[in-house]
N, C-alpha and C. Protein backbone atom coordinates (compact mmCIF):
# COMPACT_ATOMS: atom_id res chain seq x y z
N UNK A 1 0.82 -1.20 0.00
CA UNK A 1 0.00 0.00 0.00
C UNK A 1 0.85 1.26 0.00
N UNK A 2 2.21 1.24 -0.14
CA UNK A 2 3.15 2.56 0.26
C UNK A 2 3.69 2.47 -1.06
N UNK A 3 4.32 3.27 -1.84
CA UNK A 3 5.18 3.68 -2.88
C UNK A 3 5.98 2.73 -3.53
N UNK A 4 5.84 1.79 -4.38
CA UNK A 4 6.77 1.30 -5.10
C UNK A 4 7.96 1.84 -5.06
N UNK A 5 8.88 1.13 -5.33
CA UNK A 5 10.26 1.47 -5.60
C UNK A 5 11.05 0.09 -6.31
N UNK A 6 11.64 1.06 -7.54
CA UNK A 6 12.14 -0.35 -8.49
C UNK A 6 13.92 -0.27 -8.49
N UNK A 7 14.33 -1.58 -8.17
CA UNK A 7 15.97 -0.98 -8.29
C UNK A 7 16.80 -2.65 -7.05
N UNK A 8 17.83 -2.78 -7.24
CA UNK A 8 18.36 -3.75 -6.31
C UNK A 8 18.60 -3.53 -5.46
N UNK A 9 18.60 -1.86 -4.28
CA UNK A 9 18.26 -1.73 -3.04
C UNK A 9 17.39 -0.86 -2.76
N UNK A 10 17.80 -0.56 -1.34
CA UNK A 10 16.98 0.43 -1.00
C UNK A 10 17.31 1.21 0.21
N UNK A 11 17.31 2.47 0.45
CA UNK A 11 17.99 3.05 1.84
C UNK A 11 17.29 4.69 2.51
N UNK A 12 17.14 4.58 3.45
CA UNK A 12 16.56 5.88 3.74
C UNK A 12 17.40 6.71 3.50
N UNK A 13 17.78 8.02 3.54
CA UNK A 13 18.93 8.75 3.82
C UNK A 13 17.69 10.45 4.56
N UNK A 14 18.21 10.52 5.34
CA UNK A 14 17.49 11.25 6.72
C UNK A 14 16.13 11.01 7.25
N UNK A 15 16.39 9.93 7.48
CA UNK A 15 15.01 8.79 7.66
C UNK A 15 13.89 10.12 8.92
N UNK A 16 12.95 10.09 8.88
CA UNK A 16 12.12 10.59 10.16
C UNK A 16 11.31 9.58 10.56
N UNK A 17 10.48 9.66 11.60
CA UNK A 17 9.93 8.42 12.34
C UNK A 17 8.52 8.28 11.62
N UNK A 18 8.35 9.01 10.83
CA UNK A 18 7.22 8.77 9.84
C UNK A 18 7.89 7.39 9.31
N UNK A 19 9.05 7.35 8.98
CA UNK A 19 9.23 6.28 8.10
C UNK A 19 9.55 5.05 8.29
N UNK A 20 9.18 4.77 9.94
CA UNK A 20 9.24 3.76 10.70
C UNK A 20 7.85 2.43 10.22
N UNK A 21 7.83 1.36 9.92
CA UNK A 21 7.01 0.64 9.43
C UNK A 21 7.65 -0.56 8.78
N UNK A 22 6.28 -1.20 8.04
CA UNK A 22 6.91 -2.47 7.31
C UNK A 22 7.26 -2.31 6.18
N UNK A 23 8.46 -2.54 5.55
CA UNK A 23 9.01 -2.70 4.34
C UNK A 23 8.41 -3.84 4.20
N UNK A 24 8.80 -4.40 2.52
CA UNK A 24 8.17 -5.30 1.73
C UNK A 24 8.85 -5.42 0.38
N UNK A 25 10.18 -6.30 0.34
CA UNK A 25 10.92 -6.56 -0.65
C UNK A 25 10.48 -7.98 -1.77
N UNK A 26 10.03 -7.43 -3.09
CA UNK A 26 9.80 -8.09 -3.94
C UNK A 26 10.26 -8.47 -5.16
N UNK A 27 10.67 -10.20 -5.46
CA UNK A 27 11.43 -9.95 -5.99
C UNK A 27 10.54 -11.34 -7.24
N UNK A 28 10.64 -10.74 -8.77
CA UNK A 28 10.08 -11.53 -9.48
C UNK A 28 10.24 -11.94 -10.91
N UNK A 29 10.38 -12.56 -11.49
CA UNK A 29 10.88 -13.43 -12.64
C UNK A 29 9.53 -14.16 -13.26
N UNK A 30 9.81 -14.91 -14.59
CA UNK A 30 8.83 -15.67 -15.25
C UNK A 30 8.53 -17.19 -14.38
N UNK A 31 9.80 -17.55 -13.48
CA UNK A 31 9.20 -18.83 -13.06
C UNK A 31 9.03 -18.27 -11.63
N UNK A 32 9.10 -17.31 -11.00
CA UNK A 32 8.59 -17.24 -9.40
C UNK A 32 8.94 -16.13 -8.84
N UNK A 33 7.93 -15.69 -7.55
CA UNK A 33 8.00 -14.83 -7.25
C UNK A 33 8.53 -14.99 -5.92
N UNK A 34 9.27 -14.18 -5.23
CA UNK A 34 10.13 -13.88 -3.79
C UNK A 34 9.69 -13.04 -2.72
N UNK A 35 9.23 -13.07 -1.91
CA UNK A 35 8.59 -12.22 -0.91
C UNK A 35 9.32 -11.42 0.29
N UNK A 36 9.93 -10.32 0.55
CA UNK A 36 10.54 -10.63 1.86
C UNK A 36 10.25 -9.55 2.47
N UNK A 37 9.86 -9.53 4.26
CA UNK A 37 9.21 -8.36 4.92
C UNK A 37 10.28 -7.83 5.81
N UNK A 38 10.49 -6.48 6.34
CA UNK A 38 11.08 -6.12 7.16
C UNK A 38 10.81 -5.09 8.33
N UNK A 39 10.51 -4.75 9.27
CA UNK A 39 10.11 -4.16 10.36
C UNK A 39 10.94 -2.78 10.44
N UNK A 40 10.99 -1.68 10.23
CA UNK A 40 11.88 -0.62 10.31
C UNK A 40 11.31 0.31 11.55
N UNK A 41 12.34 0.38 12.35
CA UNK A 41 11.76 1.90 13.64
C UNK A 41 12.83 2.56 13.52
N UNK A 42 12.18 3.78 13.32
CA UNK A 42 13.16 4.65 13.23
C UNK A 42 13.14 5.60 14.76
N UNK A 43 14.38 5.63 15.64
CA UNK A 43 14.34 6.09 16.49
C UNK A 43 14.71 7.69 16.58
N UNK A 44 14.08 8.38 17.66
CA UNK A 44 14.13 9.38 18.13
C UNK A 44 14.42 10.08 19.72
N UNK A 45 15.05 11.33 19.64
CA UNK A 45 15.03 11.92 21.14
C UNK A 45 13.67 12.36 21.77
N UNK A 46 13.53 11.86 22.96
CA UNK A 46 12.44 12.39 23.54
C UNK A 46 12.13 13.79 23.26
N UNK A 47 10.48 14.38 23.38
CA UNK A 47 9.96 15.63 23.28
C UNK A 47 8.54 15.33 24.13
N UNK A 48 8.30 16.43 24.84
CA UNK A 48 7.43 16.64 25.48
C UNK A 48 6.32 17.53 24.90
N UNK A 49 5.15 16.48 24.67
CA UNK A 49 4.34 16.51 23.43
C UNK A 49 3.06 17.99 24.26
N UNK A 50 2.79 17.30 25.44
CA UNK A 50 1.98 17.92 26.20
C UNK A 50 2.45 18.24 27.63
N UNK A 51 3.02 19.69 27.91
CA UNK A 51 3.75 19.87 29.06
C UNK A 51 2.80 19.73 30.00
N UNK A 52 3.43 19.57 31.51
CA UNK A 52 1.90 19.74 33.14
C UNK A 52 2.31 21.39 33.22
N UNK A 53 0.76 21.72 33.64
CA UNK A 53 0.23 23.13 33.82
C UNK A 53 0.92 23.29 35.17
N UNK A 54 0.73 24.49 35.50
CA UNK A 54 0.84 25.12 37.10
C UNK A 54 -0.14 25.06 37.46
N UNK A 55 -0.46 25.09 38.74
CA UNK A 55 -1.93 24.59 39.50
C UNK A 55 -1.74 25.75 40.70
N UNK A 56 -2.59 25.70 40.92
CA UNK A 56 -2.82 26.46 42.54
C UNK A 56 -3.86 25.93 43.19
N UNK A 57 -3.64 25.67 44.21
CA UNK A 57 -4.50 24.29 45.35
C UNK A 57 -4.31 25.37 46.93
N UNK A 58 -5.46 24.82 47.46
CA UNK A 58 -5.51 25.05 49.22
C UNK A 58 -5.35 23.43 50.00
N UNK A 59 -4.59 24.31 50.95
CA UNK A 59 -4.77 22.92 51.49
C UNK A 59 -5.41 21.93 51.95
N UNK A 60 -5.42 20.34 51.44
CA UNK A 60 -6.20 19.42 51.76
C UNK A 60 -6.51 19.21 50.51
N UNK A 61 -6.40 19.84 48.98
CA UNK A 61 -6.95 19.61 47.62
C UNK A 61 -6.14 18.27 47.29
N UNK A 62 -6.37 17.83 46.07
CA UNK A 62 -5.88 16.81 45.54
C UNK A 62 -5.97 17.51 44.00
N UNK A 63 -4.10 17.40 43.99
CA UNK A 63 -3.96 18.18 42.38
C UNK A 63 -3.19 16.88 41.64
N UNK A 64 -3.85 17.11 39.93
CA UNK A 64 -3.16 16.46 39.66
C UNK A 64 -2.33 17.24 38.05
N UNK A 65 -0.99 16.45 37.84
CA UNK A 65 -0.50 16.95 36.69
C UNK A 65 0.16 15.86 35.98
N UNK A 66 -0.46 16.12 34.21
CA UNK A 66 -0.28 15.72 33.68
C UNK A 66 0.98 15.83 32.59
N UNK A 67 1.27 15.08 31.96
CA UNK A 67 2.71 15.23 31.07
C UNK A 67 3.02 13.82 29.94
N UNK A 68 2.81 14.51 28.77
CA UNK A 68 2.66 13.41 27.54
C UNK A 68 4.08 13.79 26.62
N UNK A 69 5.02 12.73 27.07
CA UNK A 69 6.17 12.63 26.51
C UNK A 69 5.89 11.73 24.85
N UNK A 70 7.05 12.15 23.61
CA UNK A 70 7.22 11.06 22.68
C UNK A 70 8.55 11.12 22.79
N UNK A 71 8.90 9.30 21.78
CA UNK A 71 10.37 9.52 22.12
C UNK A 71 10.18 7.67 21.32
N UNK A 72 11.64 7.60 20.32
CA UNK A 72 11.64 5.78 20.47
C UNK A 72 13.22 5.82 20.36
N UNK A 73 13.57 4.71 21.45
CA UNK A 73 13.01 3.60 21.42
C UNK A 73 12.47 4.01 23.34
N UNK A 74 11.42 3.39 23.35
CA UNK A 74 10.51 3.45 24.27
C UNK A 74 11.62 4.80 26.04
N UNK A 75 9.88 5.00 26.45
CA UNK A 75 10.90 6.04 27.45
C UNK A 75 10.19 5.52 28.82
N UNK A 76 11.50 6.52 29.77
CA UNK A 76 11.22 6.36 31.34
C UNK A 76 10.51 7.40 31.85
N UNK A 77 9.51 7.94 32.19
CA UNK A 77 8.79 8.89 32.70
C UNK A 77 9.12 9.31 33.93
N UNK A 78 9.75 10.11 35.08
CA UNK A 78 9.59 10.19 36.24
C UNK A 78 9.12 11.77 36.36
N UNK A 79 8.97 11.92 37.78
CA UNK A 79 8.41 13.16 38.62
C UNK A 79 9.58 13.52 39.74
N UNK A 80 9.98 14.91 39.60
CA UNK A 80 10.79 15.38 40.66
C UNK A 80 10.01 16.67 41.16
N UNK A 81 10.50 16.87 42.28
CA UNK A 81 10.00 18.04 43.22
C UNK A 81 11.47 18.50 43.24
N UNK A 82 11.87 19.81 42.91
CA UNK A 82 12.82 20.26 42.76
C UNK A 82 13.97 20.05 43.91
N UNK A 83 13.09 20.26 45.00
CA UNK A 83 13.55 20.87 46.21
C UNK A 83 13.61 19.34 46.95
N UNK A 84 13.18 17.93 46.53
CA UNK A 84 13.20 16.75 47.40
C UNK A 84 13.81 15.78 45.99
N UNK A 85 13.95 15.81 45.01
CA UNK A 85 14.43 14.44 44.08
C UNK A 85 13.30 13.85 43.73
N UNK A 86 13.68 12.37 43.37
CA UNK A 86 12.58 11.65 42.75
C UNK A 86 11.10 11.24 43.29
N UNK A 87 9.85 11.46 43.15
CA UNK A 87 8.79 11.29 43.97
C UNK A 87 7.82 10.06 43.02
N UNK A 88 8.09 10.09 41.52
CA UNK A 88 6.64 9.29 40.86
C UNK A 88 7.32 8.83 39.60
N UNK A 89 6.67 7.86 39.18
CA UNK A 89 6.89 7.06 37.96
C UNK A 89 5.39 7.00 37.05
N UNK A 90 5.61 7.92 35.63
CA UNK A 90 4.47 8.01 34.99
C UNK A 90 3.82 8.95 34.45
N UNK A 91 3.05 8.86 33.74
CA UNK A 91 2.50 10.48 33.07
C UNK A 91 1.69 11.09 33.93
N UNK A 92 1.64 10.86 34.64
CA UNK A 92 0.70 11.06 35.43
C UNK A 92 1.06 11.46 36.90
N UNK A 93 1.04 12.47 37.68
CA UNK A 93 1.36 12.52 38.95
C UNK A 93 0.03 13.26 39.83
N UNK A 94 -0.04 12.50 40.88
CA UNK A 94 -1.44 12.64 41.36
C UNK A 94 -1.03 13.25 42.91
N UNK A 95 -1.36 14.06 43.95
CA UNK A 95 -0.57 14.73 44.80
C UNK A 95 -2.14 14.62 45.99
N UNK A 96 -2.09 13.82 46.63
CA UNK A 96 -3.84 13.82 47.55
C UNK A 96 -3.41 14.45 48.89
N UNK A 97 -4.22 14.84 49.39
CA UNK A 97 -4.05 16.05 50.90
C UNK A 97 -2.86 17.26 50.57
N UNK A 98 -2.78 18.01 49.89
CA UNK A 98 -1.43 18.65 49.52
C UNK A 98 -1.34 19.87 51.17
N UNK A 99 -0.43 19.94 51.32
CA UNK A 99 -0.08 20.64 52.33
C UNK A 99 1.13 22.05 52.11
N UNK A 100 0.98 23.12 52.63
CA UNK A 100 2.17 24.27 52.00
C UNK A 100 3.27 23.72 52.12
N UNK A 101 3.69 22.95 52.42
CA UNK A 101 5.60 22.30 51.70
C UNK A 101 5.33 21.06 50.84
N UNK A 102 4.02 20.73 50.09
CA UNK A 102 3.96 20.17 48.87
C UNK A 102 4.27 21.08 47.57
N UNK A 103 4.23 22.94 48.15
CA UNK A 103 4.39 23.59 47.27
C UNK A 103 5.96 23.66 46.38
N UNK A 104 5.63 23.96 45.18
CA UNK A 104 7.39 24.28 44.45
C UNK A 104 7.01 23.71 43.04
N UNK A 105 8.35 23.41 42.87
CA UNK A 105 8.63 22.91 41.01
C UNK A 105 8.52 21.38 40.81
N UNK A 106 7.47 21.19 39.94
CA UNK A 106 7.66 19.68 39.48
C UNK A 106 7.96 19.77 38.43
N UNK A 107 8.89 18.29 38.01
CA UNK A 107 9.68 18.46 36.71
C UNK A 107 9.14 17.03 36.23
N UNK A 108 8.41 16.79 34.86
CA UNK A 108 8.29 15.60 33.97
C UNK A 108 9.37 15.55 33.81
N UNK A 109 10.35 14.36 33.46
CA UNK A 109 11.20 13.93 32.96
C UNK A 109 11.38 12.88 32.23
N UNK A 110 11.44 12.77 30.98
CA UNK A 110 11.31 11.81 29.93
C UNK A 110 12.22 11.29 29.27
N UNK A 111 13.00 9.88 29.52
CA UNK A 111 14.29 9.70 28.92
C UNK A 111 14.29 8.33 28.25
N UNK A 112 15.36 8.23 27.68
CA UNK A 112 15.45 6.62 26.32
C UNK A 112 16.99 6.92 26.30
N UNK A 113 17.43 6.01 25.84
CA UNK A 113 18.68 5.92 25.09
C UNK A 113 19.43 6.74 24.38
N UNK A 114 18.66 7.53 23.90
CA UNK A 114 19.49 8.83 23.07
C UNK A 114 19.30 10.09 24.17
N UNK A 115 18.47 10.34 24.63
CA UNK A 115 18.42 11.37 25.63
C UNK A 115 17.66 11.29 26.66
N UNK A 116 17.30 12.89 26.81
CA UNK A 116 15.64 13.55 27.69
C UNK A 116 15.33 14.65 27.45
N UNK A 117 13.89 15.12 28.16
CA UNK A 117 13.15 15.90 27.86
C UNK A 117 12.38 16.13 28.91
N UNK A 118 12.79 17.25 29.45
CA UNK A 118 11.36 17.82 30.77
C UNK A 118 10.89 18.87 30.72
N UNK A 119 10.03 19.13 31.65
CA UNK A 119 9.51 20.36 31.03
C UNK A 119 8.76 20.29 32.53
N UNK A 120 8.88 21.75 33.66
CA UNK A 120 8.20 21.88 34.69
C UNK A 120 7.14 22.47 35.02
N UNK A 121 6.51 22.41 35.87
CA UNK A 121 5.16 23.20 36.78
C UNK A 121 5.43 23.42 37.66
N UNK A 122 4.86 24.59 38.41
CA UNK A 122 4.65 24.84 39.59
C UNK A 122 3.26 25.25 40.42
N UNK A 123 3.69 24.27 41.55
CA UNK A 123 1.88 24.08 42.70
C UNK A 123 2.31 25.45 43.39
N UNK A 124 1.15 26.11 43.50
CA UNK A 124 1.34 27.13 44.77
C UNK A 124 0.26 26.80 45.62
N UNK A 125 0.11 26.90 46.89
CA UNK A 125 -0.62 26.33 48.06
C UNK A 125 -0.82 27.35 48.80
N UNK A 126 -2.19 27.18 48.85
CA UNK A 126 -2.65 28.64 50.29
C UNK A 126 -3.09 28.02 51.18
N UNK A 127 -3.67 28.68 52.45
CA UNK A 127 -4.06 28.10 53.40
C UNK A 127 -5.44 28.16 53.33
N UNK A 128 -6.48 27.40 54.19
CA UNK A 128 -7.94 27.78 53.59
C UNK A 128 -8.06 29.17 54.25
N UNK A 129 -9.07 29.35 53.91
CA UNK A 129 -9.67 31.28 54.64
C UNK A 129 -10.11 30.75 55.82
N UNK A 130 -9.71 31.64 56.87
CA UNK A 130 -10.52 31.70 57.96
C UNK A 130 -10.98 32.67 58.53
N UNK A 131 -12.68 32.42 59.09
CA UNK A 131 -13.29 33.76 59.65
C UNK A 131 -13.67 33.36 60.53
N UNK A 132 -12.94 34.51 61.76
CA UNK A 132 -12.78 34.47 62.96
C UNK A 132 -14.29 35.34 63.74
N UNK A 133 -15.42 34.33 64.29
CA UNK A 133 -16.23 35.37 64.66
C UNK A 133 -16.08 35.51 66.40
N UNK A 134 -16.23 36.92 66.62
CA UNK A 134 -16.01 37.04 68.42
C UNK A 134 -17.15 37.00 69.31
């Protein structure tokens, strides 16, 4: 279903990950025909497709932030809090009872073999309102 091509090879030359897929080498004469398939991935450095927002929460909220990395050959997702190191594994980081020193920088971090890619948010945290009656 993709583009013919006639000739005794064949080669990408600045391949992009579009051009990752099945090849399909054919080869044919009056007494028979030759079939042969090949699997091509073309790899890439991570990019952070969909960065996590900044949020602002009171305390006791449950925030969450999201982060949609691409990247091949396949990637590691984690979550840092600037100010503490590694906290989560995943696109996904979910934060329940947040308290004012949950506040600061979270960093997606998205890595493979050829590199990474992060891209941060920041929670700010208030306290709830209180009204004091006498």
């Amino acid at each position: 279903s993709g583009t013919p091509f006639v000739g005794k090879s064949f080669s990408l030359k600045s391949a992009s990950r579009n051009d990752s897929g099945l090849y399909t080498c054919l080869a044919e004469n009056a007494a028979q025909k030759i079939e042969a398939k090949s699997e091509v991935t073309v790899q890439y450095l991570p990019e952070i497709v969909l960065s996590p927002s900044n949020k602002t929460a009171i305390v006791g909220d449950q925030v969450t932030f999201y982060c949609l990395p691409d990247g091949e050959p396949s990637l590691v997702i984690s979550w840092f809090l600037r100010s503490a190191g590694s906290i989560a594994a995943g696109s996904q980081l979910v934060l329940t009872n947040v308290t004012l020193n949950s506040a600061g920088e979270y960093e997606c971090r998205a890595v493979n073999l050829l590199g990474q890619a992060s891209a941060v948010a920041r929670l700010t945290v208030h306290s709830p309102a209180v009204i004091d009656v006498p």
